[in-house]
C-alpha atoms as a PDB file:
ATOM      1  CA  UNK A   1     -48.710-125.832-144.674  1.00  0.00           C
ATOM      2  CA  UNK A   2     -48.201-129.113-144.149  1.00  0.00           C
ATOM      3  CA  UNK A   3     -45.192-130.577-142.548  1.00  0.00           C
ATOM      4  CA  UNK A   4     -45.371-134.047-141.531  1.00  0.00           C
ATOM      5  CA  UNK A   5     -43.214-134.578-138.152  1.00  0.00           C
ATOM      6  CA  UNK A   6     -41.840-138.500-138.991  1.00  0.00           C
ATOM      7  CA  UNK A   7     -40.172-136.764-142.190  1.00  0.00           C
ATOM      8  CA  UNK A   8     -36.660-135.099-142.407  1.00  0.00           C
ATOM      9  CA  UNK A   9     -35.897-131.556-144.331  1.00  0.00           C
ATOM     10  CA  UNK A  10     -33.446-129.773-146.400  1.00  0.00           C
ATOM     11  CA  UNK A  11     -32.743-126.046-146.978  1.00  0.00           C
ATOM     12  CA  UNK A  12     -33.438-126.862-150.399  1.00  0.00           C
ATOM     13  CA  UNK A  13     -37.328-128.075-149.479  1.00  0.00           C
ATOM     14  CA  UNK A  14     -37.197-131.650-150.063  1.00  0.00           C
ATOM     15  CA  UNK A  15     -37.967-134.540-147.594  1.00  0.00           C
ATOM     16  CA  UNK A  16     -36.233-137.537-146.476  1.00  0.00           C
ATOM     17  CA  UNK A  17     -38.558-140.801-145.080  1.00  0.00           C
ATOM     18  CA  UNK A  18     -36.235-143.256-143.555  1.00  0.00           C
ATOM     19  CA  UNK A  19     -37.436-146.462-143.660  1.00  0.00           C
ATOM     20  CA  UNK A  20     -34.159-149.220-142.191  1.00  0.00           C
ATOM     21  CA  UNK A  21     -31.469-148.038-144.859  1.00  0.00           C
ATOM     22  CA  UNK A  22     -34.056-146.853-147.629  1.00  0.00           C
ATOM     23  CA  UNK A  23     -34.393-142.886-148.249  1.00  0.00           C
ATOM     24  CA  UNK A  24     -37.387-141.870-149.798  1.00  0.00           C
ATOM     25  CA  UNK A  25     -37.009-138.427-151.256  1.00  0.00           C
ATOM     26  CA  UNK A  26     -39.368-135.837-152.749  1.00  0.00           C
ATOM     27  CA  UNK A  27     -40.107-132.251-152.278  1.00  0.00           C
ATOM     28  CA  UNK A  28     -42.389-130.165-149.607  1.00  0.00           C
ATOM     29  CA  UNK A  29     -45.728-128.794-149.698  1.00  0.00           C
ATOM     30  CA  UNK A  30     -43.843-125.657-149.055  1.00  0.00           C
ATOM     31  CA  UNK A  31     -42.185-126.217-152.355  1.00  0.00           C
ATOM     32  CA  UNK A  32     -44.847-127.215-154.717  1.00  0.00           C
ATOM     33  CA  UNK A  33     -47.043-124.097-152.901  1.00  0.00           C
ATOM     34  CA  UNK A  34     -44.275-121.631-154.129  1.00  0.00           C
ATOM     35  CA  UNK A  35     -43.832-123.316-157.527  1.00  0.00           C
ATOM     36  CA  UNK A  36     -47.568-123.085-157.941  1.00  0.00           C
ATOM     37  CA  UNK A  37     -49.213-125.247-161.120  1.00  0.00           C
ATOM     38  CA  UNK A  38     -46.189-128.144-161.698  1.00  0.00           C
ATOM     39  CA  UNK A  39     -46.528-129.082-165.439  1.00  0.00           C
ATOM     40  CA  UNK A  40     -43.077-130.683-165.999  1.00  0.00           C
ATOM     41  CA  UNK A  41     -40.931-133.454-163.977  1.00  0.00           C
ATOM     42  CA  UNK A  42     -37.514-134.822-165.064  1.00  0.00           C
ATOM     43  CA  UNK A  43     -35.254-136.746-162.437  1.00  0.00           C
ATOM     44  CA  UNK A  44     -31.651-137.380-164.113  1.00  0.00           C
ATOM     45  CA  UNK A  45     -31.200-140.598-162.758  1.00  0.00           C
ATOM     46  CA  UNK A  46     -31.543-143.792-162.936  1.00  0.00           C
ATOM     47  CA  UNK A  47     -31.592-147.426-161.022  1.00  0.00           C
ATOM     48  CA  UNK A  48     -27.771-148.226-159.648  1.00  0.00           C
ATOM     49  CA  UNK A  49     -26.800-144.630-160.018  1.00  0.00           C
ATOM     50  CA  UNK A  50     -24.486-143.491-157.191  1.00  0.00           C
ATOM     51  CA  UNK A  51     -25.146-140.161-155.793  1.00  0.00           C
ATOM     52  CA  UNK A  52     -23.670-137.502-153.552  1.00  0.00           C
ATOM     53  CA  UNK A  53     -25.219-135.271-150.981  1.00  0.00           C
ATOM     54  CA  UNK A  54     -26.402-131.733-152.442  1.00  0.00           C
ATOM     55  CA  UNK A  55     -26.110-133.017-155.951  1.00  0.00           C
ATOM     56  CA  UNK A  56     -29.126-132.119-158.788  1.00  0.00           C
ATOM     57  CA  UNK A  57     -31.043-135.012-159.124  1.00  0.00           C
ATOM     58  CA  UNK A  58     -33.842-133.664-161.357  1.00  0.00           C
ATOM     59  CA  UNK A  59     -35.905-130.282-162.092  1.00  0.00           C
ATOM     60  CA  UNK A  60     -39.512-129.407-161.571  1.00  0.00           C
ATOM     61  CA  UNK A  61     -41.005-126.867-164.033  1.00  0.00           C
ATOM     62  CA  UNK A  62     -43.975-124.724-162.875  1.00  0.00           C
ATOM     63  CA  UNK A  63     -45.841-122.212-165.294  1.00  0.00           C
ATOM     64  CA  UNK A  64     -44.171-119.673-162.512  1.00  0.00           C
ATOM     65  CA  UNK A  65     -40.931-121.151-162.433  1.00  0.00           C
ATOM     66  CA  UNK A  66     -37.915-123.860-162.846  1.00  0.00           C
ATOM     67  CA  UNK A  67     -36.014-125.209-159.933  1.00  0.00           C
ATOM     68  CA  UNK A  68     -33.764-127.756-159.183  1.00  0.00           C
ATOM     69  CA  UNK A  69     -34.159-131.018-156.782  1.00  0.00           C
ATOM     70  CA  UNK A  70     -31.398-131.594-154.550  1.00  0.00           C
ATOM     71  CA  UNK A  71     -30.208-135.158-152.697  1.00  0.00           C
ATOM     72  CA  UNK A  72     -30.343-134.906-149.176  1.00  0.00           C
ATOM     73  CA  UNK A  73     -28.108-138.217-148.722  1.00  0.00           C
ATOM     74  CA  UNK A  74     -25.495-140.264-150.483  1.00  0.00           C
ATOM     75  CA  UNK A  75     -26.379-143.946-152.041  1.00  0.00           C
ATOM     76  CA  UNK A  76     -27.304-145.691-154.439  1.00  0.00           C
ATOM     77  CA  UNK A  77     -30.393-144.805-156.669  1.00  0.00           C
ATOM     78  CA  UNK A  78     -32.856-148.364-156.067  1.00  0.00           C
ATOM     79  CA  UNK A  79     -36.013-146.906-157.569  1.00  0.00           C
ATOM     80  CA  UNK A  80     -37.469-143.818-159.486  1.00  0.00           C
ATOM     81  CA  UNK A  81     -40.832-142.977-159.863  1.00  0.00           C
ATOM     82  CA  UNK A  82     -41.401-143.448-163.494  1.00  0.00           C
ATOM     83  CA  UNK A  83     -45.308-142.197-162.887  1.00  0.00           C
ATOM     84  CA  UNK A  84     -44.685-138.337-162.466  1.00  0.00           C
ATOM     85  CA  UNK A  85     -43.717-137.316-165.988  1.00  0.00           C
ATOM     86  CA  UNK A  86     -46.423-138.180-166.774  1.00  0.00           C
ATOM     87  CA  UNK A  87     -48.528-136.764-164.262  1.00  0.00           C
ATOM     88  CA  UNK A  88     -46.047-133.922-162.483  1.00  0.00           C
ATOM     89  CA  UNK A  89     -49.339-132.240-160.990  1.00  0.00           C
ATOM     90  CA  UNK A  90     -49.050-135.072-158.256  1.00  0.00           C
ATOM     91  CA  UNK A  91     -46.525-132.989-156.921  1.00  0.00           C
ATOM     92  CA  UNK A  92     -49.215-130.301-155.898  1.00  0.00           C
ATOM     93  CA  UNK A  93     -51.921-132.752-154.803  1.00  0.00           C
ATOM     94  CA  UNK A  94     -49.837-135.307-152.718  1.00  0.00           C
ATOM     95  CA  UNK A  95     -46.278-134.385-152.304  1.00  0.00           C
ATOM     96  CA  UNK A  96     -45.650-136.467-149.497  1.00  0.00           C
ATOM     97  CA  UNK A  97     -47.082-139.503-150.780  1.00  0.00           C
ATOM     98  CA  UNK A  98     -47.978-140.714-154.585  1.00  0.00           C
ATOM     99  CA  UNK A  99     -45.079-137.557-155.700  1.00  0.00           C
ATOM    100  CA  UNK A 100     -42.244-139.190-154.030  1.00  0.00           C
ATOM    101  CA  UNK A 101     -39.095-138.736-156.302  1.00  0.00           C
ATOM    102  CA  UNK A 102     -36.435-141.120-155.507  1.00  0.00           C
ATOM    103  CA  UNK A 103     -35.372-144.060-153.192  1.00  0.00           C
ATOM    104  CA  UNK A 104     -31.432-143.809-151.982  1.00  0.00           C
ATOM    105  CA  UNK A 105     -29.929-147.168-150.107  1.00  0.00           C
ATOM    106  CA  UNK A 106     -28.521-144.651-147.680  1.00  0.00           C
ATOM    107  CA  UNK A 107     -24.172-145.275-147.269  1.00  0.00           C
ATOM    108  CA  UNK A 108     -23.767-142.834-144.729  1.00  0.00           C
ATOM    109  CA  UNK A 109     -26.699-142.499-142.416  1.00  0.00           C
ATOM    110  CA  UNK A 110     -24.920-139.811-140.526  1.00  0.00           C
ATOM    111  CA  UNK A 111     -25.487-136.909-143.604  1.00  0.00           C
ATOM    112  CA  UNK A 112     -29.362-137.417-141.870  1.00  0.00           C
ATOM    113  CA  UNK A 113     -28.137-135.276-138.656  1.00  0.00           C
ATOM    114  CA  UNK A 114     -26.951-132.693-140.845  1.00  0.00           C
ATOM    115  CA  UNK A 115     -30.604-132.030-141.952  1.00  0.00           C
ATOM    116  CA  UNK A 116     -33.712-130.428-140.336  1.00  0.00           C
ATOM    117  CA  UNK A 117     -36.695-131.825-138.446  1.00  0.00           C
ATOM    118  CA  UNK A 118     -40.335-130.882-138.438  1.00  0.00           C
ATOM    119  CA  UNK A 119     -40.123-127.941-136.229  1.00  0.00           C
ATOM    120  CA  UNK A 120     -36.924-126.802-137.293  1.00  0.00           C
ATOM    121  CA  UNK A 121     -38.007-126.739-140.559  1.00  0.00           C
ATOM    122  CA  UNK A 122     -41.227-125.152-139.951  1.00  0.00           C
ATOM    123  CA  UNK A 123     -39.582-122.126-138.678  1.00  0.00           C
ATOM    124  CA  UNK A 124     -37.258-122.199-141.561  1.00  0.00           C
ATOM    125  CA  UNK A 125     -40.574-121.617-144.028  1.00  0.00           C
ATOM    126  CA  UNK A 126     -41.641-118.995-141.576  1.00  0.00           C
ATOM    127  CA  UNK A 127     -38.563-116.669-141.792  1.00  0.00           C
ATOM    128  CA  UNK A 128     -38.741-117.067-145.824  1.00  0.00           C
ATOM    129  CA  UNK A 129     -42.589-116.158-145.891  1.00  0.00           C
ATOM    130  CA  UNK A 130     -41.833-112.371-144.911  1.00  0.00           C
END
């Protein structure tokens, strides 16, 4: 499982990359590995959208399952990635990098202490493999 250490986590399995007041937000290899073979991608938002902690911001469909995708900070949407619709498999082959989701202008960069790092989440995925 891969779980890069620069990256931050929710219970929900997505990551957070914090670049100045930018949020780039996607979900875990933990997450696409339990979804298994992603064939659908919809993200609900759009460019300018304001957004709230813990809200839905989209749903990934697997041929095992449906789940939701969560927002680990508040903003303002600044950029979707209008690629994985079309390709939602990215999602299993590089969900850390080309399957990013989102990008939040972060309003209150204190929501990021509320959320997990590497390790922490690591052992999170551990207790939820038994």
């Amino acid at each position: 499982m891969n779980i890069p250490t620069d990256l931050k986590y929710t219970k929900t399995d997505e990551w957070v990359r914090v670049e100045d007041n930018t949020a780039t937000i996607g979900i875990t290899d933990f997450a696409q590995n339990q979804l298994s073979d992603i064939v659908f991608v919809e993200v609900a938002v759009s460019e300018g959208d304001a957004v709230k902690q813990s809200a839905t911001f989209g749903t990934i469909e697997s041929v095992k399952a449906a789940a939701d995708v969560n927002l680990p900070v508040t903003g303002t949407v600044v950029s979707v990635n209008e690629s994985l619709p079309n390709t939602p498999e990215l999602l299993n082959s590089d969900p850390f990098g080309k399957a990013w989701m989102i990008k939040v202008e972060i309003s209150n960069k204190n929501e990021l202490n509320t959320l997990m790092d590497a390790s922490a989440y690591e052992a999170y995925c551990k207790e939820r493999e038994h």
